[in-house]
C-alpha atoms as a PDB file:
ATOM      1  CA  UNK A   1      54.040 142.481 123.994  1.00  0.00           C
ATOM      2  CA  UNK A   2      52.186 139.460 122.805  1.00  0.00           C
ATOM      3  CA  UNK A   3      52.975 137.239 126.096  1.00  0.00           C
ATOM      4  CA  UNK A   4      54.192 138.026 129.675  1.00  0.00           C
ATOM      5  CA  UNK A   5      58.029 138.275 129.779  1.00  0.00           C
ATOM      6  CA  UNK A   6      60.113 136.695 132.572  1.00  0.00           C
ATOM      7  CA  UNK A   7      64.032 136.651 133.317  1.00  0.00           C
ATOM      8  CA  UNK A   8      65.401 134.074 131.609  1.00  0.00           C
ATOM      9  CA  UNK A   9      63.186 134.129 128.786  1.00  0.00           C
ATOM     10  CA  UNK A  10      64.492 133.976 125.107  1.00  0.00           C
ATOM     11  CA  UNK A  11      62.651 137.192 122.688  1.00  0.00           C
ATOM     12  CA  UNK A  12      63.014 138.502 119.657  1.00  0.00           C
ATOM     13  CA  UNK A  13      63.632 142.444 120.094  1.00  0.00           C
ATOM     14  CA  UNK A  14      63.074 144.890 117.441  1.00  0.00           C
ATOM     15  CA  UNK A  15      65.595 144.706 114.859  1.00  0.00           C
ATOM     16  CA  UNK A  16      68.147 143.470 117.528  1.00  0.00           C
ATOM     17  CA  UNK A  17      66.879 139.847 116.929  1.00  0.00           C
ATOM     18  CA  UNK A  18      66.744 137.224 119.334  1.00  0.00           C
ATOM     19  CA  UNK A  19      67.684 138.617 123.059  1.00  0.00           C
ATOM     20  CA  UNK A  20      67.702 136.716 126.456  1.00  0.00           C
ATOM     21  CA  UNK A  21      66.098 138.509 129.302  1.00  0.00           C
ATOM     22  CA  UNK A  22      69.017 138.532 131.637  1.00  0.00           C
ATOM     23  CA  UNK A  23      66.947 140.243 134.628  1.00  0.00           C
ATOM     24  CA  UNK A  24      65.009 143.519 135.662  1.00  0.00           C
ATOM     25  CA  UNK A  25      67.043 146.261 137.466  1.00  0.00           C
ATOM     26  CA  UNK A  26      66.639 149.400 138.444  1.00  0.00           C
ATOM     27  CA  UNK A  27      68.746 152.833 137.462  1.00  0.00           C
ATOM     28  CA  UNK A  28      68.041 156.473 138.321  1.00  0.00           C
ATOM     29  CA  UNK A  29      66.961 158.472 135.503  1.00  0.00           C
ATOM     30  CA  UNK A  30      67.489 162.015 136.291  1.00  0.00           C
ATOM     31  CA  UNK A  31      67.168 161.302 140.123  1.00  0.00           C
ATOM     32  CA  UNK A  32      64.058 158.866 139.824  1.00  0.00           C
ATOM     33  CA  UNK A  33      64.281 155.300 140.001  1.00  0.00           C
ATOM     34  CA  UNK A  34      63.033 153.659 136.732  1.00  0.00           C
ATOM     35  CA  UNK A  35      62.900 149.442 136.414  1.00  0.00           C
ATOM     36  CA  UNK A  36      64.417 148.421 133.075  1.00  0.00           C
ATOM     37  CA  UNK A  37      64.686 144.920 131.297  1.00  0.00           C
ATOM     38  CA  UNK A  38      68.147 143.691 130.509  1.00  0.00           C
ATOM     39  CA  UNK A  39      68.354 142.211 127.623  1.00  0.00           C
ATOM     40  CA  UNK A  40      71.458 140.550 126.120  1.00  0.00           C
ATOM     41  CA  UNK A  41      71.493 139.530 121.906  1.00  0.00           C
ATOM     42  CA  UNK A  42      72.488 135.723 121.658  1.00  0.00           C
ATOM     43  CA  UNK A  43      74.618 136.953 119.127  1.00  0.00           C
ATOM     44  CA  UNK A  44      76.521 139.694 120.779  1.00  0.00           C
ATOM     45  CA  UNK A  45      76.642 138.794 124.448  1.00  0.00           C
ATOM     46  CA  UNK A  46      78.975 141.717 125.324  1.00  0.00           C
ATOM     47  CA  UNK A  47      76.124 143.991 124.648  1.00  0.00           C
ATOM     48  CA  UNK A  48      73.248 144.894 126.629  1.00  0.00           C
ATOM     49  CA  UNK A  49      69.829 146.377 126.035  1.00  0.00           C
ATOM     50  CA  UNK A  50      67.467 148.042 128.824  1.00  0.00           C
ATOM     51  CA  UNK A  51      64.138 148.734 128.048  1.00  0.00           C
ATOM     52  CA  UNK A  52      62.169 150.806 130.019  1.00  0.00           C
ATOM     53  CA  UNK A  53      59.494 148.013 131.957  1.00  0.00           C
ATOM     54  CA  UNK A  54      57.132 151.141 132.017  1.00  0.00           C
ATOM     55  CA  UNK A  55      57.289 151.826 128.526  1.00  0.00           C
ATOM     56  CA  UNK A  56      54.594 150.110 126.336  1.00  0.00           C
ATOM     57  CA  UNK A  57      55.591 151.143 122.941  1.00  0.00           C
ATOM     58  CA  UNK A  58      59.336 149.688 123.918  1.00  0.00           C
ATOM     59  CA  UNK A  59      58.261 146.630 125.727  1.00  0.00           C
ATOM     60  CA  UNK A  60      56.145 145.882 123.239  1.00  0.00           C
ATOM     61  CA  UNK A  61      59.215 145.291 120.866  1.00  0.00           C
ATOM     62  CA  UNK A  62      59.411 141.981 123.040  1.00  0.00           C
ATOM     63  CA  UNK A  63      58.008 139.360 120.651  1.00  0.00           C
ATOM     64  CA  UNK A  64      57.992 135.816 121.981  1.00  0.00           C
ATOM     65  CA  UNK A  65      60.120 133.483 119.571  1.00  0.00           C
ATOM     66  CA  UNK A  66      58.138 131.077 117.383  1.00  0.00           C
ATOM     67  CA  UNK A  67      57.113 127.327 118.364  1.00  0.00           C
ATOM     68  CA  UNK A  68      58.907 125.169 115.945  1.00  0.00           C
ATOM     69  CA  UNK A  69      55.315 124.356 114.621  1.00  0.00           C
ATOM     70  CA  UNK A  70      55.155 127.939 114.022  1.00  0.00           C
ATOM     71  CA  UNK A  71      58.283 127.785 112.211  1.00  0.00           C
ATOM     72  CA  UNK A  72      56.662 124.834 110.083  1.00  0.00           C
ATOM     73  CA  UNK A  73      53.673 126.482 108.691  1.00  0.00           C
ATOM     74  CA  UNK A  74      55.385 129.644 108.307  1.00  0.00           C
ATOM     75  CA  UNK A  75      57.537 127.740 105.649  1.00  0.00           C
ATOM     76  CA  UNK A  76      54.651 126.024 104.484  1.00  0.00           C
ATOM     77  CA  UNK A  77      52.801 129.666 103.576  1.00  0.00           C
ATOM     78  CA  UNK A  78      56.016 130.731 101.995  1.00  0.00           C
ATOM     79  CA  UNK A  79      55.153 129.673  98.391  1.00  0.00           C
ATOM     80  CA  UNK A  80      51.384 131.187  98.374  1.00  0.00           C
ATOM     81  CA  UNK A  81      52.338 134.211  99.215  1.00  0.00           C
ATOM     82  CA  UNK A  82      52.017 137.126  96.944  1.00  0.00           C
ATOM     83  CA  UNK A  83      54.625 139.765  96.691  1.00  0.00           C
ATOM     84  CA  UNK A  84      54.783 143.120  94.904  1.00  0.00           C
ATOM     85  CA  UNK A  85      57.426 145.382  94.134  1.00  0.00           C
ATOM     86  CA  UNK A  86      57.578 149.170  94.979  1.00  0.00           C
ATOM     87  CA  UNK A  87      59.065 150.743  92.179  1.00  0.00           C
ATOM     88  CA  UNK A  88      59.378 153.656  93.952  1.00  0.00           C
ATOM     89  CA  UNK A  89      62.674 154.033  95.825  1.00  0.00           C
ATOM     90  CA  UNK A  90      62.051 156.010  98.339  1.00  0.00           C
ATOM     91  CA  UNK A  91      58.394 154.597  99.113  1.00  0.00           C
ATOM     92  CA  UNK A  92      60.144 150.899  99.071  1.00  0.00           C
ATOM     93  CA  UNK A  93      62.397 152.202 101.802  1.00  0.00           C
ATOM     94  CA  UNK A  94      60.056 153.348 104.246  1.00  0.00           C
ATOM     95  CA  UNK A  95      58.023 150.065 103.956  1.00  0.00           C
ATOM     96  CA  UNK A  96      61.078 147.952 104.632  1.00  0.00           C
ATOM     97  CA  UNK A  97      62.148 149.901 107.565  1.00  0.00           C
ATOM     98  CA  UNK A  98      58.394 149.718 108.438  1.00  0.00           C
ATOM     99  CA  UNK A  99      58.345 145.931 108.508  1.00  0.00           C
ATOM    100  CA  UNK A 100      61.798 145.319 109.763  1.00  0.00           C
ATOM    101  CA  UNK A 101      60.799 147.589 113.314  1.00  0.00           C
ATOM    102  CA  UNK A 102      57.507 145.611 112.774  1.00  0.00           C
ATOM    103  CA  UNK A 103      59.192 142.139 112.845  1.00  0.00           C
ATOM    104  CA  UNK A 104      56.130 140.327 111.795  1.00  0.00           C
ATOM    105  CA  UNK A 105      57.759 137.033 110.340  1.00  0.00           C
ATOM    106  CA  UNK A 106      54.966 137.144 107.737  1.00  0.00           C
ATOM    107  CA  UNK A 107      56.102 140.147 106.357  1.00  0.00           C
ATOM    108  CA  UNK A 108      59.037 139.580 106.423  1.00  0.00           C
ATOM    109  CA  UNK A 109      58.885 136.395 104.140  1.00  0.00           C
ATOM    110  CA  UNK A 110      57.126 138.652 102.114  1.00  0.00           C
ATOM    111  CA  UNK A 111      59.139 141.282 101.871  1.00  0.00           C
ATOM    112  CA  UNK A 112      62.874 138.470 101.690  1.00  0.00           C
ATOM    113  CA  UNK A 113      60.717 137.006  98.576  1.00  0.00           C
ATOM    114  CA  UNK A 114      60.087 140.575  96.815  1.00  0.00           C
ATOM    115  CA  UNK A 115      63.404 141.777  97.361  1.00  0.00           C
ATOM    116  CA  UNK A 116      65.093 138.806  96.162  1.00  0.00           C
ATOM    117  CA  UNK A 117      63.015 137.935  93.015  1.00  0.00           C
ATOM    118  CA  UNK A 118      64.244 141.753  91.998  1.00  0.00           C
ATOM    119  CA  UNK A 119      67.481 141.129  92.642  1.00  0.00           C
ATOM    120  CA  UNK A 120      66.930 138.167  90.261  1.00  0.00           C
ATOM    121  CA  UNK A 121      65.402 139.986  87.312  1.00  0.00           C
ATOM    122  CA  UNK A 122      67.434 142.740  87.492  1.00  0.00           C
ATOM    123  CA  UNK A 123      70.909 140.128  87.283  1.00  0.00           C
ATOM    124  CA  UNK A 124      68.817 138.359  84.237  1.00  0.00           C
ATOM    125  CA  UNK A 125      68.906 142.149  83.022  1.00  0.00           C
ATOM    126  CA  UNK A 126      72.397 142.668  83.155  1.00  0.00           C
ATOM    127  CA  UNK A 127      71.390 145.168  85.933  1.00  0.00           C
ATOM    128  CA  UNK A 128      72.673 145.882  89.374  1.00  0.00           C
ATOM    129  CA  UNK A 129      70.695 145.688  92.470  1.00  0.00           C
ATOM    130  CA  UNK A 130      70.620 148.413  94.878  1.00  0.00           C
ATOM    131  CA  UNK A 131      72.564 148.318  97.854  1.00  0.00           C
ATOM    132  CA  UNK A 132      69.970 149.628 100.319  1.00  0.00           C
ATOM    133  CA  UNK A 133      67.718 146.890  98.683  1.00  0.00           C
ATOM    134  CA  UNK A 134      70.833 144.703  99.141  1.00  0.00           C
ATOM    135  CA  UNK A 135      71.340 145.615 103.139  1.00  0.00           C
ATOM    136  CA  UNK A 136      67.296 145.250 103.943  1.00  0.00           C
ATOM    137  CA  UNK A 137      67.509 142.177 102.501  1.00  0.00           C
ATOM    138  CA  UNK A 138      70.221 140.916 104.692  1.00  0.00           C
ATOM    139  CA  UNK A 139      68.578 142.459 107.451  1.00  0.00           C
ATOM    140  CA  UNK A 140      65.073 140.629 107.375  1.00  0.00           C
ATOM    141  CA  UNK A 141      67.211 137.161 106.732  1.00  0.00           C
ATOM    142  CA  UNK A 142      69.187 137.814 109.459  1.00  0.00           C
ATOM    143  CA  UNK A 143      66.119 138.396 111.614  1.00  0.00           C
ATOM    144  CA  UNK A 144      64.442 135.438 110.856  1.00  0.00           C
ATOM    145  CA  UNK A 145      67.546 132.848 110.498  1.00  0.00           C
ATOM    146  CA  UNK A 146      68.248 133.744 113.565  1.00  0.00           C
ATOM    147  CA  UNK A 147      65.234 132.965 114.721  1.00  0.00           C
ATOM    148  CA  UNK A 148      64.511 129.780 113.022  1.00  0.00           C
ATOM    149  CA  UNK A 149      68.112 128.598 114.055  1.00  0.00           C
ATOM    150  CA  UNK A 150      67.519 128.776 117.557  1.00  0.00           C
ATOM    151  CA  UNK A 151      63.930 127.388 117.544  1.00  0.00           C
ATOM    152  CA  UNK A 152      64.679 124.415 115.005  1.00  0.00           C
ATOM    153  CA  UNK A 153      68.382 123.904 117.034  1.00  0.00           C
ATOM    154  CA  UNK A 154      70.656 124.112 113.584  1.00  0.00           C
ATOM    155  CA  UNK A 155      73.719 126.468 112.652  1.00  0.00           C
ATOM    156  CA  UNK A 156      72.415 129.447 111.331  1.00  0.00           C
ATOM    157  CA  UNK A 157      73.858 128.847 107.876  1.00  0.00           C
ATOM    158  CA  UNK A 158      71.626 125.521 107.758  1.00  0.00           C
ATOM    159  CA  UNK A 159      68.233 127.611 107.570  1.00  0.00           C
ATOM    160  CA  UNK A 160      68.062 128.411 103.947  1.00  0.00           C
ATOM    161  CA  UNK A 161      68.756 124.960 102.971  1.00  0.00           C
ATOM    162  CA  UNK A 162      66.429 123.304 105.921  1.00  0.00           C
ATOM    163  CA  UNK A 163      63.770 125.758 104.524  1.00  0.00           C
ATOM    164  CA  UNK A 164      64.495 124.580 100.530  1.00  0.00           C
ATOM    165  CA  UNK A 165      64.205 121.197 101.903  1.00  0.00           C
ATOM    166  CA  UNK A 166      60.907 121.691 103.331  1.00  0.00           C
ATOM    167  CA  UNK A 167      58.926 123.066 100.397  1.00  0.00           C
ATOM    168  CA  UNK A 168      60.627 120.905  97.991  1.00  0.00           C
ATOM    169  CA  UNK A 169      61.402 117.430  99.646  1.00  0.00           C
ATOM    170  CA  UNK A 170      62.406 115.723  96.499  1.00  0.00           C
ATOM    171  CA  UNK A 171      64.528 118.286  95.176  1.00  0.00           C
ATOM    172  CA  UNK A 172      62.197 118.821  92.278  1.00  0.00           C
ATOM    173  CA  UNK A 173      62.819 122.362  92.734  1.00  0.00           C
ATOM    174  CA  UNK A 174      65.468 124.945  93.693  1.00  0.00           C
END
């Protein structure tokens, strides 16, 4: 985990997205008592998540949200960065799976940008876009809308357009 966790403290988790930490408890695991984080998703808060407080590879999933300056040169990066396509199904699969259980935000800019300049070459094609392409590209803007909603305070449906109006202020592009 890249900070210390406390209860009460807001995380991104995994490919959950953004989780509270509602408190520590302990359950018996086959007769031994084992401390767990409970977690809750902010968008699903009849749901609940333990992770193991002993288990590094799990806790580690914990990744502190971003500062909204964070959030700010994040979208300021967004334009530089390079993306290339994997032509190889199979190959592209694994790495977006890879970067999704990841969750570094970079990456997953890169990997939103990729995804959806294919989907735009292959509609200027007359071609279809795959629908595993389709759902990991949901998947990493989910992740990261989420994120940016709660951080900048907007309705997640207001991120896209609060990101367009970042890089291009005058509306010189779209």
């Amino acid at each position: 985990m890249d900070c210390a966790v406390q209860v009460h403290d807001t995380v991104v988790y995994g490919t959950q997205g953004v989780c509270r930490i509602d408190g520590v408890a302990k359950k018996d695991f086959c007769g031994k008592p084992v401390e767990y984080f409970v977690l809750t998703p902010l968008d699903n808060s009849r749901s609940t998540i333990y992770v193991p407080v002993q288990n590094k590879k799990l806790v580690e999933k914990m990744r502190r949200v971003l500062s909204v300056e964070e959030i700010y040169d994040l979208i300021e990066k967004m334009p530089q960065e390079d993306v290339t396509w994997i032509e190889n199904e199979n190959e592209r699969k694994e790495k977006c799976r890879a970067i999704l259980a990841k969750g570094d935000r970079l990456e997953l800019v890169r990997m939103i940008k990729a995804l959806y300049q294919h989907k735009q070459e292959q509609l200027a094609k007359g071609k279809k876009f795959y629908v595993s392409d389709e759902r990991f590209f949901h998947e990493a803007e989910n992740l990261l809308y989420e994120e940016f909603a709660l951080v900048l305070q907007i309705p997640r449906e207001q991120v896209l357009p609060f990101i367009l109006q970042q890089l291009c202020p005058e509306k010189t592009c779209e």
